[in-house]
Structure formats: structure tokens, C-alpha cells
C-alpha atoms as a PDB file:
ATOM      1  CA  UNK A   1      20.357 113.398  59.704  1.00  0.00           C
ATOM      2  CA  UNK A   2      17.496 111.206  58.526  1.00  0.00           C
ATOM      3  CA  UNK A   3      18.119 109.564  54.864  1.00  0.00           C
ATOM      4  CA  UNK A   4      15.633 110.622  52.189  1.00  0.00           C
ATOM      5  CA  UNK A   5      14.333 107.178  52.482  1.00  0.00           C
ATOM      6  CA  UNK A   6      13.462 107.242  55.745  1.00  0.00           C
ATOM      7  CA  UNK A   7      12.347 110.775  55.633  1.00  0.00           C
ATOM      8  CA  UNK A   8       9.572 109.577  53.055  1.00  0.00           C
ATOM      9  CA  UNK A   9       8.676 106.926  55.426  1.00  0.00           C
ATOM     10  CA  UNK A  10       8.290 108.813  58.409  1.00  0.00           C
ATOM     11  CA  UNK A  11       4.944 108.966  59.833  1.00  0.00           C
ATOM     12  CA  UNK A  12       3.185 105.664  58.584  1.00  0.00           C
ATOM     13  CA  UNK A  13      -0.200 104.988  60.071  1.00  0.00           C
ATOM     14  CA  UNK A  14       0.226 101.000  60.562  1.00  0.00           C
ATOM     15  CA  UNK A  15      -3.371  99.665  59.940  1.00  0.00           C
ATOM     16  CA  UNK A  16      -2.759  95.912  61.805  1.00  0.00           C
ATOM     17  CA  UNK A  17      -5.105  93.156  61.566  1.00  0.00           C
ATOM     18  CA  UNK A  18      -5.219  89.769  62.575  1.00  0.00           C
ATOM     19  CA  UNK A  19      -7.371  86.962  62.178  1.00  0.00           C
ATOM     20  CA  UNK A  20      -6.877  82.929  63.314  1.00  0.00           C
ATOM     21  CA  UNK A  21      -8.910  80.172  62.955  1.00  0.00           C
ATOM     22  CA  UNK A  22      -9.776  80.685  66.900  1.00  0.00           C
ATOM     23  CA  UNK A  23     -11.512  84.133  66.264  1.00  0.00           C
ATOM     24  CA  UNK A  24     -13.712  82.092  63.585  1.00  0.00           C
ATOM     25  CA  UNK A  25     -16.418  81.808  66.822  1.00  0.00           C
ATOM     26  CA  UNK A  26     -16.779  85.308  67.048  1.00  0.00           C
ATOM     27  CA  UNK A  27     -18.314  85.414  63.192  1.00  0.00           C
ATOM     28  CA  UNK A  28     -17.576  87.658  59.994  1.00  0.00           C
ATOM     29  CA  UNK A  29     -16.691  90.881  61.861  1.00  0.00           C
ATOM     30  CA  UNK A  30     -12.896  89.739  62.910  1.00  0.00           C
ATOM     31  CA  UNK A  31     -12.293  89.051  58.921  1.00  0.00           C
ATOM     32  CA  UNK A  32      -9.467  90.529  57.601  1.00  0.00           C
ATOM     33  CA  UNK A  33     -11.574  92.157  54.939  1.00  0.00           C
ATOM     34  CA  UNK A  34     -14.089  93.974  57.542  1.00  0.00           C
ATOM     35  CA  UNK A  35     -10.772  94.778  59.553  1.00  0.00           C
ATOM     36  CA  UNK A  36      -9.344  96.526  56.705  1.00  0.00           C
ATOM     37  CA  UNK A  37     -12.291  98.197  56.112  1.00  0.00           C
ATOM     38  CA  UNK A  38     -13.142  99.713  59.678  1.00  0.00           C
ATOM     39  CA  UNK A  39      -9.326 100.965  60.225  1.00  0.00           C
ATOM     40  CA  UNK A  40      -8.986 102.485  56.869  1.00  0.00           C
ATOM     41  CA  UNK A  41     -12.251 104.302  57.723  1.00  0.00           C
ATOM     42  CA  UNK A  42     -11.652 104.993  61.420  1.00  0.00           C
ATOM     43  CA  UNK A  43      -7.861 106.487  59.708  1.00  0.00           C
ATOM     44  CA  UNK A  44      -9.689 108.589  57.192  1.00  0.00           C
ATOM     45  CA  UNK A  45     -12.312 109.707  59.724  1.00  0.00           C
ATOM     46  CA  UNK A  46      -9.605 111.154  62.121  1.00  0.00           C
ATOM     47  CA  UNK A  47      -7.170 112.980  59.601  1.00  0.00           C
ATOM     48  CA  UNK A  48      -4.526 110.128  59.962  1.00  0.00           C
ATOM     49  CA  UNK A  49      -3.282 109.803  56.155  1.00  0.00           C
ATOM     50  CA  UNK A  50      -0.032 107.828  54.646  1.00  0.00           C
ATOM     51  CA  UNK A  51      -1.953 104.146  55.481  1.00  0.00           C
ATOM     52  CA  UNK A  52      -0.142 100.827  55.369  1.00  0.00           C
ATOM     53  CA  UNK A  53      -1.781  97.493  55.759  1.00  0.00           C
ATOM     54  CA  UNK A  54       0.325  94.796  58.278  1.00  0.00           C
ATOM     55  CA  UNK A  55      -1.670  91.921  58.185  1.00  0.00           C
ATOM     56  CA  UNK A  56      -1.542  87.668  59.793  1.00  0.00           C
ATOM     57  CA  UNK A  57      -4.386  86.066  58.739  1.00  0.00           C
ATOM     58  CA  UNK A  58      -4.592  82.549  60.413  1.00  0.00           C
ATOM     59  CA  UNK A  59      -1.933  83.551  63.571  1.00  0.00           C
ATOM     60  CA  UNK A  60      -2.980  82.977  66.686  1.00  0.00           C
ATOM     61  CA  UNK A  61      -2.821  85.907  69.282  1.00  0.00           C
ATOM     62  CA  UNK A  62      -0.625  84.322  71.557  1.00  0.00           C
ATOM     63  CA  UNK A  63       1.775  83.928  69.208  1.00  0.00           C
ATOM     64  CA  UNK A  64       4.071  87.084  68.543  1.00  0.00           C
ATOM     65  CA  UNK A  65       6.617  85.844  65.864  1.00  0.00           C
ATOM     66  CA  UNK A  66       4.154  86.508  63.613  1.00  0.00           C
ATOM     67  CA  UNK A  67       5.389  88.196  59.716  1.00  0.00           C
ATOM     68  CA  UNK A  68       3.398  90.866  59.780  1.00  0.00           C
ATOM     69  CA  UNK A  69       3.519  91.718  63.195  1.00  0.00           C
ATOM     70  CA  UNK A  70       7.282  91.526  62.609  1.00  0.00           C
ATOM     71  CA  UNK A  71       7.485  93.792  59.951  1.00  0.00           C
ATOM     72  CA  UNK A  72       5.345  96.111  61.854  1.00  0.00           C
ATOM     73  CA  UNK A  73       8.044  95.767  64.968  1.00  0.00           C
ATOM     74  CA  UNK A  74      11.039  96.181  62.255  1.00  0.00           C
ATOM     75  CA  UNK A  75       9.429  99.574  60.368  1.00  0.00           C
ATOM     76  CA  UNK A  76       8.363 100.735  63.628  1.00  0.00           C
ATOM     77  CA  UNK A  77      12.465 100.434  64.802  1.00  0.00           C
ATOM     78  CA  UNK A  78      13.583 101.844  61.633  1.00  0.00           C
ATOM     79  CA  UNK A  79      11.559 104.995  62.503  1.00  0.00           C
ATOM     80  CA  UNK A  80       8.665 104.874  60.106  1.00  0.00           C
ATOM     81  CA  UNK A  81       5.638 104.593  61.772  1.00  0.00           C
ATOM     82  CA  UNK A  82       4.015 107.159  64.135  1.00  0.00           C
ATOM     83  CA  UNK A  83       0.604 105.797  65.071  1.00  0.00           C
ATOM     84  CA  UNK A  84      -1.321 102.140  64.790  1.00  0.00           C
ATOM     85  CA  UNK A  85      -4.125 101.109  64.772  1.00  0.00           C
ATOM     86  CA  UNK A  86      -5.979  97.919  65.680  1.00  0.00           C
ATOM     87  CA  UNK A  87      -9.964  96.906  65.542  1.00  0.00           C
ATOM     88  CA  UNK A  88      -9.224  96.052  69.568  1.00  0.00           C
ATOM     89  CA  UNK A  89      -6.644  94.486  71.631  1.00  0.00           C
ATOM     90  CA  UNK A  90      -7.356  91.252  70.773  1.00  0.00           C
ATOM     91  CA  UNK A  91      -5.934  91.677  67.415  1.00  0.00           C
ATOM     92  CA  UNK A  92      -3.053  92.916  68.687  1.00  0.00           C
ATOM     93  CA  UNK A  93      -2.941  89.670  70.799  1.00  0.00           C
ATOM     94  CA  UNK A  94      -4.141  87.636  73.444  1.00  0.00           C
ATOM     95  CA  UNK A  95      -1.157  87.483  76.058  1.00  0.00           C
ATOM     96  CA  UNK A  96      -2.157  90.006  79.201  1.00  0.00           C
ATOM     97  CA  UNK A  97       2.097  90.241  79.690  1.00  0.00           C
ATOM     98  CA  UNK A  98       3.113  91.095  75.900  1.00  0.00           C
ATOM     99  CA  UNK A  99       0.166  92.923  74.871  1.00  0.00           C
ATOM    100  CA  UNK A 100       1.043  94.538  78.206  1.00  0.00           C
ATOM    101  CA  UNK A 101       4.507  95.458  77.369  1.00  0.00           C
ATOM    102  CA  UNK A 102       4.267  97.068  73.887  1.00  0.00           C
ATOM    103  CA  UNK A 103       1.218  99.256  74.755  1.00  0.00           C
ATOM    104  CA  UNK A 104       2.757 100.393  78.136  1.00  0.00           C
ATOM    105  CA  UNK A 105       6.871 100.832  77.418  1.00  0.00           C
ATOM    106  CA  UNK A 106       7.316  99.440  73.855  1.00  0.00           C
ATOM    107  CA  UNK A 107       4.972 102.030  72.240  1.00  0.00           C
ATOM    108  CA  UNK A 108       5.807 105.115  74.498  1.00  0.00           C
ATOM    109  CA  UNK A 109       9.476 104.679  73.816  1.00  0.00           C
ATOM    110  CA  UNK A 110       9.442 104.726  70.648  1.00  0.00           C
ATOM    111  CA  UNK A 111       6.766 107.749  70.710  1.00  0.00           C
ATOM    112  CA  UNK A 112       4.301 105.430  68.732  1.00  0.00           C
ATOM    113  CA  UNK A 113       0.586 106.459  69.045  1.00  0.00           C
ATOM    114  CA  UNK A 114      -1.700 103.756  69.960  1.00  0.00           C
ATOM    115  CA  UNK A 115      -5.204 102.775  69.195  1.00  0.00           C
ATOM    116  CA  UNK A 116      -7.520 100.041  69.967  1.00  0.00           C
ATOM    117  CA  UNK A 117     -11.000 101.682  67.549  1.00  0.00           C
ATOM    118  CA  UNK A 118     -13.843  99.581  69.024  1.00  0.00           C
ATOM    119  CA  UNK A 119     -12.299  99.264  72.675  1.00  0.00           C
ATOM    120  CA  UNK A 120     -11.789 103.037  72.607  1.00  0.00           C
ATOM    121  CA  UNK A 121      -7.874 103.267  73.407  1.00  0.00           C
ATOM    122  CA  UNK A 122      -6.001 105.743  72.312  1.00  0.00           C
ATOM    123  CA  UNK A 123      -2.635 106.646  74.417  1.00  0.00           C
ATOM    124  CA  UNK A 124      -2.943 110.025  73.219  1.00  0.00           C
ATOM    125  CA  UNK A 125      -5.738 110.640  75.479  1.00  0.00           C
ATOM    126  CA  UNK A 126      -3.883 108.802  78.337  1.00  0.00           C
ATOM    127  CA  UNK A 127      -3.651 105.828  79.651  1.00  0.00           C
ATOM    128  CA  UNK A 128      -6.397 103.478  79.750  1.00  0.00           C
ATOM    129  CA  UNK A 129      -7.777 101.440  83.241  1.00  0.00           C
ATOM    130  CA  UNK A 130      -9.718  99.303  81.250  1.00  0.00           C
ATOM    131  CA  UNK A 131      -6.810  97.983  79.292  1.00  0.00           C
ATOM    132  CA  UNK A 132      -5.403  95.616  81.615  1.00  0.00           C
ATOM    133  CA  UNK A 133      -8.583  93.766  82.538  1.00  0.00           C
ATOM    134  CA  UNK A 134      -9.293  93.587  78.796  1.00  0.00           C
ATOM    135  CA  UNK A 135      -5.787  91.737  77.992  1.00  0.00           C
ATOM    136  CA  UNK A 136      -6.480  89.250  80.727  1.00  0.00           C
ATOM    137  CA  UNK A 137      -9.568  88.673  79.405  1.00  0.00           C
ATOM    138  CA  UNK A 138      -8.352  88.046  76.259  1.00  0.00           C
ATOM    139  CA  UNK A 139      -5.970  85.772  77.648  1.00  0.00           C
ATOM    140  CA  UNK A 140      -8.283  83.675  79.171  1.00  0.00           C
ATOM    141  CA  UNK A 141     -10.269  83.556  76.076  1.00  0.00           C
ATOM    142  CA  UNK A 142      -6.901  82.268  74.175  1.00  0.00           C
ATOM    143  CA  UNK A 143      -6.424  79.260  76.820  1.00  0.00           C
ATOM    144  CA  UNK A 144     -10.313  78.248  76.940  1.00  0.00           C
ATOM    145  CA  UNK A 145     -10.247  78.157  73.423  1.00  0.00           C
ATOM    146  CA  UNK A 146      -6.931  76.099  73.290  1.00  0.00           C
ATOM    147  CA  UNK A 147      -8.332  73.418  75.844  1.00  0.00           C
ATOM    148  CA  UNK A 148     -11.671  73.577  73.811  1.00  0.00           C
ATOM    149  CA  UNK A 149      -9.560  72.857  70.371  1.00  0.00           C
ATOM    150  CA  UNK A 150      -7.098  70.138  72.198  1.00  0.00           C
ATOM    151  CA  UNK A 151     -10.902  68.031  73.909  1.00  0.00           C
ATOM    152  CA  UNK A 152     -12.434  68.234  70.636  1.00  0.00           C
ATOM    153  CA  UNK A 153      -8.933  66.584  68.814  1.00  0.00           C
ATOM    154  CA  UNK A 154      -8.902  63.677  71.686  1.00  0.00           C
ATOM    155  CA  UNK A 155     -12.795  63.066  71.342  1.00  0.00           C
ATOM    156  CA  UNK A 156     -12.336  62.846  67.206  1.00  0.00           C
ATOM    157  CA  UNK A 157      -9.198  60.795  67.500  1.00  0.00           C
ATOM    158  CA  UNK A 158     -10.786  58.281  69.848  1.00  0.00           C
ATOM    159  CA  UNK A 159     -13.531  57.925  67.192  1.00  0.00           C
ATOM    160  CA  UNK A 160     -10.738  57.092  64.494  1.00  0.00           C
ATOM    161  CA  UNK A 161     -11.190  60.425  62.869  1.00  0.00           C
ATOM    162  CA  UNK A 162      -7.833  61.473  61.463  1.00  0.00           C
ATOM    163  CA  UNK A 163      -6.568  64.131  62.634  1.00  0.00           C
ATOM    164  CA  UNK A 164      -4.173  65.220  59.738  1.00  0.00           C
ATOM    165  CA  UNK A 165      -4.102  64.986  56.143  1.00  0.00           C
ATOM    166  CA  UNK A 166      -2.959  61.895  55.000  1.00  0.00           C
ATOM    167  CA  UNK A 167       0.764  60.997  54.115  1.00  0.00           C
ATOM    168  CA  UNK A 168       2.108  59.891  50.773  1.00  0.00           C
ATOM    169  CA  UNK A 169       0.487  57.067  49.893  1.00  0.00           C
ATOM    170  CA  UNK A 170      -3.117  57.790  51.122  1.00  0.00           C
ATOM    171  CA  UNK A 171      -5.649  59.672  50.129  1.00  0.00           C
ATOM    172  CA  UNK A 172      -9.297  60.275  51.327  1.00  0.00           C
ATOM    173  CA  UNK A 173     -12.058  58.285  50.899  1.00  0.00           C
ATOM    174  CA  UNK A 174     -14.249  59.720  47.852  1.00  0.00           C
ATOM    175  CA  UNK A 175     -17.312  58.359  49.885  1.00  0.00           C
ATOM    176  CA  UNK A 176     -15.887  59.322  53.531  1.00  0.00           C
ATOM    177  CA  UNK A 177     -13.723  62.391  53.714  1.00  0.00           C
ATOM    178  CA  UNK A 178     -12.945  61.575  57.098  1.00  0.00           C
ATOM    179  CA  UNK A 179     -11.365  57.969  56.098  1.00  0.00           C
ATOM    180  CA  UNK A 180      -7.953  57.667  54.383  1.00  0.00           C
ATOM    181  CA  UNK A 181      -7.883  54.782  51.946  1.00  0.00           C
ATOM    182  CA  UNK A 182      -4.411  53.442  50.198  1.00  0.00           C
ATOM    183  CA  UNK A 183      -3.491  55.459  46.695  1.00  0.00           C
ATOM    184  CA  UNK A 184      -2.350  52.820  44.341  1.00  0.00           C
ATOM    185  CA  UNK A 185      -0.030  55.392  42.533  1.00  0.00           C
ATOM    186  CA  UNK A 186       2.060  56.533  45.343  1.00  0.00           C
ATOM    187  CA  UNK A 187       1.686  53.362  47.438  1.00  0.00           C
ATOM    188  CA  UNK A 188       3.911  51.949  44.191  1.00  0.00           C
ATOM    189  CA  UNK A 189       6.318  53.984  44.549  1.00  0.00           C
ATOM    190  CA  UNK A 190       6.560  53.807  48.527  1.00  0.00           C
ATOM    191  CA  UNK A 191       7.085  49.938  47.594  1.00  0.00           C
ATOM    192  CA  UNK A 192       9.905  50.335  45.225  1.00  0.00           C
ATOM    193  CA  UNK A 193      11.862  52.403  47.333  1.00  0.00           C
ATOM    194  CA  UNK A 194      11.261  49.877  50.324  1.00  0.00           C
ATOM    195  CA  UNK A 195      12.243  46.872  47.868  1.00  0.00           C
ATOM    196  CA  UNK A 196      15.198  48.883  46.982  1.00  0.00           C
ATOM    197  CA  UNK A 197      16.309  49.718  50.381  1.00  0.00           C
ATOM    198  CA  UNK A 198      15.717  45.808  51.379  1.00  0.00           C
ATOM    199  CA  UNK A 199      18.602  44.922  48.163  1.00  0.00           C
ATOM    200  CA  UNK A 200      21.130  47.368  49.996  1.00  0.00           C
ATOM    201  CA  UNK A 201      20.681  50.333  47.718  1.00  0.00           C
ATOM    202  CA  UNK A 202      21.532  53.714  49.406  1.00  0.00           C
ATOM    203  CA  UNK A 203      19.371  56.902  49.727  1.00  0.00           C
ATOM    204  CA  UNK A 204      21.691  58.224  47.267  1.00  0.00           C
ATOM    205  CA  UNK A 205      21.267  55.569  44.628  1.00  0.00           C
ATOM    206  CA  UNK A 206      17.661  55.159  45.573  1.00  0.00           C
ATOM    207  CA  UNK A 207      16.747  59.369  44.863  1.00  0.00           C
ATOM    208  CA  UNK A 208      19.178  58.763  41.422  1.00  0.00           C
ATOM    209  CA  UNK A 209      16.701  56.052  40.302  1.00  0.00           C
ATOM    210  CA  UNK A 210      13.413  58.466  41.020  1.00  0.00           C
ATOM    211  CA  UNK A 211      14.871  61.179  39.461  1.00  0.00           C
ATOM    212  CA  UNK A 212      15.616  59.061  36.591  1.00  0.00           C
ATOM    213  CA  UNK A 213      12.222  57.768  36.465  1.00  0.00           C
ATOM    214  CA  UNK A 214      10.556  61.000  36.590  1.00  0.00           C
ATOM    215  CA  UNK A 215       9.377  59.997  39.687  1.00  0.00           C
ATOM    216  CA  UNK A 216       7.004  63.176  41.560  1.00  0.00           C
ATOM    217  CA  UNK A 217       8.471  64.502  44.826  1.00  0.00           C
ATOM    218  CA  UNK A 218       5.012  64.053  46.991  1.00  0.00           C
ATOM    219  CA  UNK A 219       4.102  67.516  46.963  1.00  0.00           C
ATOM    220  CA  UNK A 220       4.662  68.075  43.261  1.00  0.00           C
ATOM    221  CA  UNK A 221       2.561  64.775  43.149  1.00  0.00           C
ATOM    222  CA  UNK A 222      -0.155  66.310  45.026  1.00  0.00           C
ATOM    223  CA  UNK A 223      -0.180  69.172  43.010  1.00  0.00           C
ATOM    224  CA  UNK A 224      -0.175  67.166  39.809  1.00  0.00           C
ATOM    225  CA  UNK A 225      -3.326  65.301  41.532  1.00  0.00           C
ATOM    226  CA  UNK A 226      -4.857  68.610  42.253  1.00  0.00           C
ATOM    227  CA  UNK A 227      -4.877  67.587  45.951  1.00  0.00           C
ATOM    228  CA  UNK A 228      -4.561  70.649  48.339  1.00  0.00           C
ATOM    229  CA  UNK A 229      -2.129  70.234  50.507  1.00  0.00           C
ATOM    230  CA  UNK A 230      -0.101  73.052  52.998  1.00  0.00           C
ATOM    231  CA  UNK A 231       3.970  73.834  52.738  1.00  0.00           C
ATOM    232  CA  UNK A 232       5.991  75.592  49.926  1.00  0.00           C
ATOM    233  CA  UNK A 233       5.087  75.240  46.780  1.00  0.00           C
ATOM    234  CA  UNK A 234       7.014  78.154  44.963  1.00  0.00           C
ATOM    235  CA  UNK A 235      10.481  76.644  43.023  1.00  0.00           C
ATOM    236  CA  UNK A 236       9.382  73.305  43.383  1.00  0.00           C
ATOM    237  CA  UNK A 237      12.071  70.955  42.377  1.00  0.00           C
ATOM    238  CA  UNK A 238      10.017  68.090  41.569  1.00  0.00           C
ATOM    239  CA  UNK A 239      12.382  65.032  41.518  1.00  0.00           C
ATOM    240  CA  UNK A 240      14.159  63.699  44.746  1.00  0.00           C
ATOM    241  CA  UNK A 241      16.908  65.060  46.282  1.00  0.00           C
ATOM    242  CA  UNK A 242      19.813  63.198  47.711  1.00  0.00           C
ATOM    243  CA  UNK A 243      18.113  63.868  50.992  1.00  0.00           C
ATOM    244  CA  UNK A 244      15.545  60.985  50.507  1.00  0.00           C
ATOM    245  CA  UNK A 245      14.291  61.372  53.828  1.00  0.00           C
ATOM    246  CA  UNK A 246      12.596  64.187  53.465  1.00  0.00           C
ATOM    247  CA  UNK A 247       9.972  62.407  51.550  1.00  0.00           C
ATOM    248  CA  UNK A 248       8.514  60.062  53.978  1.00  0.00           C
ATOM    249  CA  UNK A 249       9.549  57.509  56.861  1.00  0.00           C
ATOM    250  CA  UNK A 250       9.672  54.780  54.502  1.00  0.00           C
ATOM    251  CA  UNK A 251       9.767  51.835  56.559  1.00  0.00           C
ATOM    252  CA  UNK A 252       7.055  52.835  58.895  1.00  0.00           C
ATOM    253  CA  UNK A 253       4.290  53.980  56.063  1.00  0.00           C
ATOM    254  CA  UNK A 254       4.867  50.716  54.065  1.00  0.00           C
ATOM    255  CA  UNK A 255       4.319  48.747  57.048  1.00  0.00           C
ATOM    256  CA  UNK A 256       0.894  51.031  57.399  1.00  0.00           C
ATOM    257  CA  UNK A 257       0.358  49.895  53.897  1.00  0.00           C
ATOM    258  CA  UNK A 258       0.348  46.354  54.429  1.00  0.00           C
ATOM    259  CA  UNK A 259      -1.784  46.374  57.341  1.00  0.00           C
ATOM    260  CA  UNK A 260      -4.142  48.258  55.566  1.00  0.00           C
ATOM    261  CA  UNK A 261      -4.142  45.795  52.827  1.00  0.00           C
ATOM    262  CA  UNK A 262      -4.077  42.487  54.639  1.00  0.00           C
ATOM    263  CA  UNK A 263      -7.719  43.872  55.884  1.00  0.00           C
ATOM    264  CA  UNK A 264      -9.441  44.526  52.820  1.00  0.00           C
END
């Protein structure tokens, strides 16, 4: 027998969008927002109440380890969800072989009712001959887009053009976004913990004397700076750890440093 949890589950319409930075070509109709929108509709249109968003906004298609794809996959195991729903089967992904699998065994087996709104799938009506050539060309699209992104990254980076953010110790160019010049601030502190290294002082010793100091872990820095940067910033501990490394190869941006400087 079902627990009452479960029982109150039971029957979720999963509502599953998915946007990447890949699908920005394809313009304002693949945002999450307008995704949202059409499947809450398309739900409400066709008597399918009980709605839950499951939503990876910046996850590529090929990739299936995605959260909210995950916690689809998990509530769909536990039993909760009976039908979802995508905008079309690119959102549920761009590999011809997994996209493949869940709409053809994953799905059935687990008596999960399918839908693809603007490619008009729905296994409930039966299964679709279209569908297959759609996932391979979705596929392709995935890999042309990938060899696109990875030309475009050589061509800027034999121009100079970074091609990340820059490190502790840099930051952009107020004049030239696209140059990194030396940030006096951290560029200090990269130097005392080389000069201390150089006297024999361990990583230990050397994270005692920054915490000490009140000396910014570099994304607590960067936050202090207002500079945007990615990774966690919930519970931020902001003074070093014993694991000093985690800051920064030391060795190798101070020698960056130096060049830099013996140029200007």
C-alpha cells in the first residue's frame, strides 16, 4: 500500500524545460520564461492539472546529469509523476541514443505519458515515426554547434582574447574588457604569500598569517569588489583554510605577475 505521501503525489504533470547558452541562436522562444508559459497553457488546455515546474537553465542537451532533469528521473521512480511535458524534444535533449531510450522503454515502463507540444508527440496516441529522425537531428545540431563554439574559442585565443575570467590578481581592463591588467590589491597579497613560501613557511603557517590579517579568500574578495564571478557563494568562509592551495597556483601566477610588470 502506497504511503499518504506518495498517494498525494501521485499523478504530477512534470512541466520540463531547458534552456543553454547553445539554444541562444534559436532567439527568445526557447527561454525558460516562454517555456513555462506554453506548457502550463498546453497543461491547462488539455485537462492535465496538479503542475510542477523541473527546470536547467544553462545545461546543455547532451548532457543528462542535469538537477532538474534528475529530480524529474528521481520523482518519476518514486511514483509521482504520470505525464510530462516538453516544448519539443530538443528540450528534453539532444542525444538521438538517450533521448531514444527514455521516450521508447524508460517512459513506457514506468507507464509515464509523454509529450513533445510543438513537435506533436504524445505516446498516448502511439508511437511517433517522426521521432527518431527528429533526435538525430537534434544531435547533429548539438555537435555543429559544439565545433562552431570550440573554432570561434581557437580564432579569439589566437588573437590574445582571453578566454576566461581572470585569476586572482587580475582584473579587466576598465578601457578594454577583453584585456586583463594586474590588480594591485590582490597582486600584494599573491606576493606575500610567495615571499613567505621563499623563507620556508608552510601552507599551514602561511593560511594562519591571512587569517590573522583578515586577509579575503579570492572569492569573498571578489564579492567585496563587486566583481561577478561563478562558484559557491552561500556560507562563505572568508579567511583561508589550511588548504592554501585552493586559492591559486602561487608560484605560477606570480611569475605571470612579473612578466606582466617587467613590460609596462
Amino acid at each position: 500500500m502506497q504511503s499518504k505521501k506518495k498517494q498525494d503525489k501521485a499523478g504530477i504533470t512534470a512541466l520540463y524545460c531547458r534552456l543553454s547558452r547553445d539554444d541562444g541562436v534559436e532567439g527568445d522562444s526557447n527561454s525558460v520564461a516562454n517555456q513555462k508559459k506554453l506548457l502550463k497553457r498546453f497543461a491547462k488546455e488539455n485537462g492535465l492539472s496538479n503542475t510542477r515546474y523541473y527546470v536547467d537553465d544553462g545545461y546543455t542537451g547532451t548532457n543528462f546529469e542535469r538537477p532538474g532533469f534528475q529530480k524529474m528521473i528521481e520523482d518519476i521512480d518514486l511514483g509521482y509523476i504520470s505525464t510530462v511535458i516538453v516544448k519539443d524534444l530538443s528540450r528534453l535533449g539532444r542525444r538521438y541514443d538517450m533521448v531514444g531510450y527514455y521516450m521508447d522503454t524508460y517512459f513506457p515502463d514506468r507507464d509515464v505519458r509523454f509529450i513533445a507540444v510543438n513537435d506533436n508527440i504524445d505516446s498516448d496516441e502511439g508511437e511517433s515515426e517522426i521521432a527518431p529522425f527528429k533526435n538525430v537531428l537534434n544531435e547533429f545540431y548539438a555537435r555543429d554547434i559544439s565545433k562552431k563554439c570550440r573554432s570561434s574559442y581557437r580564432i579569439r585565443g589566437s588573437t590574445g582574447e582571453p578566454l576566461a575570467p581572470p585569476p586572482y590578481g587580475y582584473i579587466k581592463s576598465p578601457d578594454n574588457p577583453k584585456k586583463w591588467i594586474i590588480d594591485p590589491e590582490a597582486a600584494q597579497v599573491v606576493r606575500d604569500i610567495f615571499k613567505m613560501a621563499l623563507e620556508g613557511k608552510s601552507n599551514e603557517t602561511i593560511a594562519r598569517i591571512l587569517q590573522e590579517r583578515k586577509v579575503l579568500i579570492p572569492m569573498a574578495y571578489w564579492q567585496e569588489k563587486g566583481i561577478r564571478k561563478g562558484g559557491k557563494k552561500t556560507n562563505l568562509d572568508p579567511y583561508p583554510t589550511r588548504v592554501l592551495r585552493r586559492y591559486y597556483q602561487l608560484q605560477d601566477l606570480l611569475q605571470i605577475l612579473q612578466e606582466q610588470e617587467a613590460l609596462r
